[in-house]
N, C-alpha and C. Protein backbone atom coordinates (compact mmCIF):
# COMPACT_ATOMS: atom_id res chain seq x y z
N UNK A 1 0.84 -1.18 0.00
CA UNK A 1 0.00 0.00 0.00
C UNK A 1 0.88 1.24 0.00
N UNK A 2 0.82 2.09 -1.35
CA UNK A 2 1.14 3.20 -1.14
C UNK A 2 0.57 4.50 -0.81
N UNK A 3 1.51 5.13 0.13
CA UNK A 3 0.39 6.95 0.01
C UNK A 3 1.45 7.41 -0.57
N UNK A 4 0.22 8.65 -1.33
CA UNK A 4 0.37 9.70 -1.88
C UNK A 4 0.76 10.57 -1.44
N UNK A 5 2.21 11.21 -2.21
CA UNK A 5 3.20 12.04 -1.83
C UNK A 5 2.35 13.35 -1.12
N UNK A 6 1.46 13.61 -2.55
CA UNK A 6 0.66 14.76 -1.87
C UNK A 6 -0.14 14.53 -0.79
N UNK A 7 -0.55 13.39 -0.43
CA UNK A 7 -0.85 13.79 1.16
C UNK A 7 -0.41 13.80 2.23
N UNK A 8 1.10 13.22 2.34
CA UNK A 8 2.23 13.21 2.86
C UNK A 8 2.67 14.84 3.22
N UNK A 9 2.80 15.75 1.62
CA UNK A 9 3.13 16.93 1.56
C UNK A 9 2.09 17.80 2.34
N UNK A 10 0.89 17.35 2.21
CA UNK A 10 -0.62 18.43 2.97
C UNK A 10 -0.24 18.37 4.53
N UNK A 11 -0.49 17.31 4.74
CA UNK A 11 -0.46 16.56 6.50
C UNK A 11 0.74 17.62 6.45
N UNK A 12 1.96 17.68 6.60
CA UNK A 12 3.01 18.04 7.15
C UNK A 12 3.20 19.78 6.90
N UNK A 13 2.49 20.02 5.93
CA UNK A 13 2.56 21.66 5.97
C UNK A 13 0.96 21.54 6.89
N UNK A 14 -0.14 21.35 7.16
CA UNK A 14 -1.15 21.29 7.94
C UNK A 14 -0.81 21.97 9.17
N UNK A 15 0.78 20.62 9.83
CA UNK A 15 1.38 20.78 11.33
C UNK A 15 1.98 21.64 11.38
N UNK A 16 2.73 22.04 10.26
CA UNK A 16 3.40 23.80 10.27
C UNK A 16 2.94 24.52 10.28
N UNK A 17 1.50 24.32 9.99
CA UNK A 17 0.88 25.92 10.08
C UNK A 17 0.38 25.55 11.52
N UNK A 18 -0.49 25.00 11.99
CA UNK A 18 -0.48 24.57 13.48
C UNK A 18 0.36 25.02 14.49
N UNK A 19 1.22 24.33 14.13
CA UNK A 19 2.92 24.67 14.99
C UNK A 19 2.83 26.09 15.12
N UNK A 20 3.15 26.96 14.04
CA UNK A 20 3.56 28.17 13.57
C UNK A 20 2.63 29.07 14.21
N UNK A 21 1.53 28.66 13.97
CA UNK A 21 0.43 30.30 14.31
C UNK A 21 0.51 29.98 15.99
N UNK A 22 0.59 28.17 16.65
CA UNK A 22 0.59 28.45 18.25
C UNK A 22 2.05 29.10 18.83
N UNK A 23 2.76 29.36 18.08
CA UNK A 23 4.09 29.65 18.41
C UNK A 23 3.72 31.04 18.55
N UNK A 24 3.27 31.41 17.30
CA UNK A 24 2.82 33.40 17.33
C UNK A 24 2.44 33.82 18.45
N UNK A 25 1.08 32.95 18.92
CA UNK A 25 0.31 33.46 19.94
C UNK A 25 0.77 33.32 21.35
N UNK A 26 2.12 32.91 21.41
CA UNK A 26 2.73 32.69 22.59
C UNK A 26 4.16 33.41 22.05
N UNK A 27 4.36 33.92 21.16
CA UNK A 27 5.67 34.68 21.43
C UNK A 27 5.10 36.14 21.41
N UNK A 28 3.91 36.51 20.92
CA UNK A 28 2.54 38.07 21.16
C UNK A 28 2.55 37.95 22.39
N UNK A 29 2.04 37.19 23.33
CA UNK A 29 1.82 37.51 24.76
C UNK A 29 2.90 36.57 25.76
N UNK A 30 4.02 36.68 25.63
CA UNK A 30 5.13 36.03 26.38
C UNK A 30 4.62 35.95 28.19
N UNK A 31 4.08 36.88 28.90
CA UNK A 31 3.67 37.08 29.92
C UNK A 31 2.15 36.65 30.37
N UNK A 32 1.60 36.02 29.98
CA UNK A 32 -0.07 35.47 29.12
C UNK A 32 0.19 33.76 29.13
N UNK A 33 1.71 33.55 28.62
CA UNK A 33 1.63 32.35 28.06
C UNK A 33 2.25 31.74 29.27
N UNK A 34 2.68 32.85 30.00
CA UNK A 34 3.88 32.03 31.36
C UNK A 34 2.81 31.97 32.15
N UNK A 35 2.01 32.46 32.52
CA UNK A 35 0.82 32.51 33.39
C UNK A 35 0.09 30.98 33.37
N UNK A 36 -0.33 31.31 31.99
CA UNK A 36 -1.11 29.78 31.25
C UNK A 36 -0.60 28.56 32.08
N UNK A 37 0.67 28.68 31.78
CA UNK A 37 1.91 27.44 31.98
C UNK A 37 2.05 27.49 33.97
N UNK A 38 1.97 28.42 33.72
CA UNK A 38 1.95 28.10 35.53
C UNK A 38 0.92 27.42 36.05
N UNK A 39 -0.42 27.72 35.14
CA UNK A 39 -1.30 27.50 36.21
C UNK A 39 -1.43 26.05 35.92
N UNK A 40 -0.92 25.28 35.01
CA UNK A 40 -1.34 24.24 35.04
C UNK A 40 -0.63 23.27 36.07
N UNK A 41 0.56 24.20 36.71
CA UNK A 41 1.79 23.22 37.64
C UNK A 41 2.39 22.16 37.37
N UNK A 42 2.68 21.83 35.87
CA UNK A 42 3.45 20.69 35.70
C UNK A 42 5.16 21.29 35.71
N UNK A 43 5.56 22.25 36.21
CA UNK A 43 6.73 22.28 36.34
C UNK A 43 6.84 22.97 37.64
N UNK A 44 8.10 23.04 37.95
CA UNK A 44 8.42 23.98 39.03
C UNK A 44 8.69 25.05 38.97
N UNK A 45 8.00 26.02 39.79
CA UNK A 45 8.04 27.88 39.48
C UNK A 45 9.19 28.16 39.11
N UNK A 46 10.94 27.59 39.61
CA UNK A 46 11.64 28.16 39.30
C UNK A 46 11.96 28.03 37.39
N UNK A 47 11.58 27.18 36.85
CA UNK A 47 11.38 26.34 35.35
C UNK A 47 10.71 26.79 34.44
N UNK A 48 9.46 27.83 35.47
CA UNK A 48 8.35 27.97 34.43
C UNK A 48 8.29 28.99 33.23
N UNK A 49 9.00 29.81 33.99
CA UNK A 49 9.80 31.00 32.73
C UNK A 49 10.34 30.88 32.10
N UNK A 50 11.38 30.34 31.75
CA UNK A 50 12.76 30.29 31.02
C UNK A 50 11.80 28.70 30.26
N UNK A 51 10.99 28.48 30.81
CA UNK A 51 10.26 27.30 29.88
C UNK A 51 9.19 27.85 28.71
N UNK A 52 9.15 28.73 29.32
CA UNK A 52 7.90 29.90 28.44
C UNK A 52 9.04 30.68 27.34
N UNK A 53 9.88 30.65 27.63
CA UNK A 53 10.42 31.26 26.58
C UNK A 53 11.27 30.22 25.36
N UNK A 54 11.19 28.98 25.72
CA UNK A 54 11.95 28.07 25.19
C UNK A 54 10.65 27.54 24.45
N UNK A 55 9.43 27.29 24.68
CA UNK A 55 8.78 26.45 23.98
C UNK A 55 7.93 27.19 22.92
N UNK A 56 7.80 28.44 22.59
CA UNK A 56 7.57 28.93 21.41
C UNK A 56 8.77 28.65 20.17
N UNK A 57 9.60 28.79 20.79
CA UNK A 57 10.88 29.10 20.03
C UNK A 57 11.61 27.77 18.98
N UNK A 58 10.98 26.33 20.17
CA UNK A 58 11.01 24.96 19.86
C UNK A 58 9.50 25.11 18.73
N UNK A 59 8.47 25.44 18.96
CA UNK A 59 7.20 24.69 18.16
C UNK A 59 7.55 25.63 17.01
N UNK A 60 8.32 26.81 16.69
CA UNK A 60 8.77 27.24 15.78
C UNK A 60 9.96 26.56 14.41
């Protein structure tokens, strides 16, 4: 069974645009997004910043 290149090619620009526009909306409100991230407490306060600034930069 083969797939088609072109849907290979769709799917994967799909996740880039995905990726890309959640990256925007967290590198627009850098202080918004650390908040977000706090409140959910999966890291430790001292982490949570310097994590907020690393994970736009990664989904980019």
């Amino acid at each position: 069974m083969h797939i088609d290149p072109i849907f290979i090619i769709a799917s994967a620009l799909a996740i880039a645009v995905l990726l890309a526009s959640a990256a925007t909306h967290k590198l627009r409100a850098p202080a918004r997004f650390a908040r977000q991230l706090a409140d959910y407490q999966l890291l430790p306060e001292a982490v949570t910043r310097p994590a907020a600034r690393v994970i736009p930069v990664v989904e980019l």
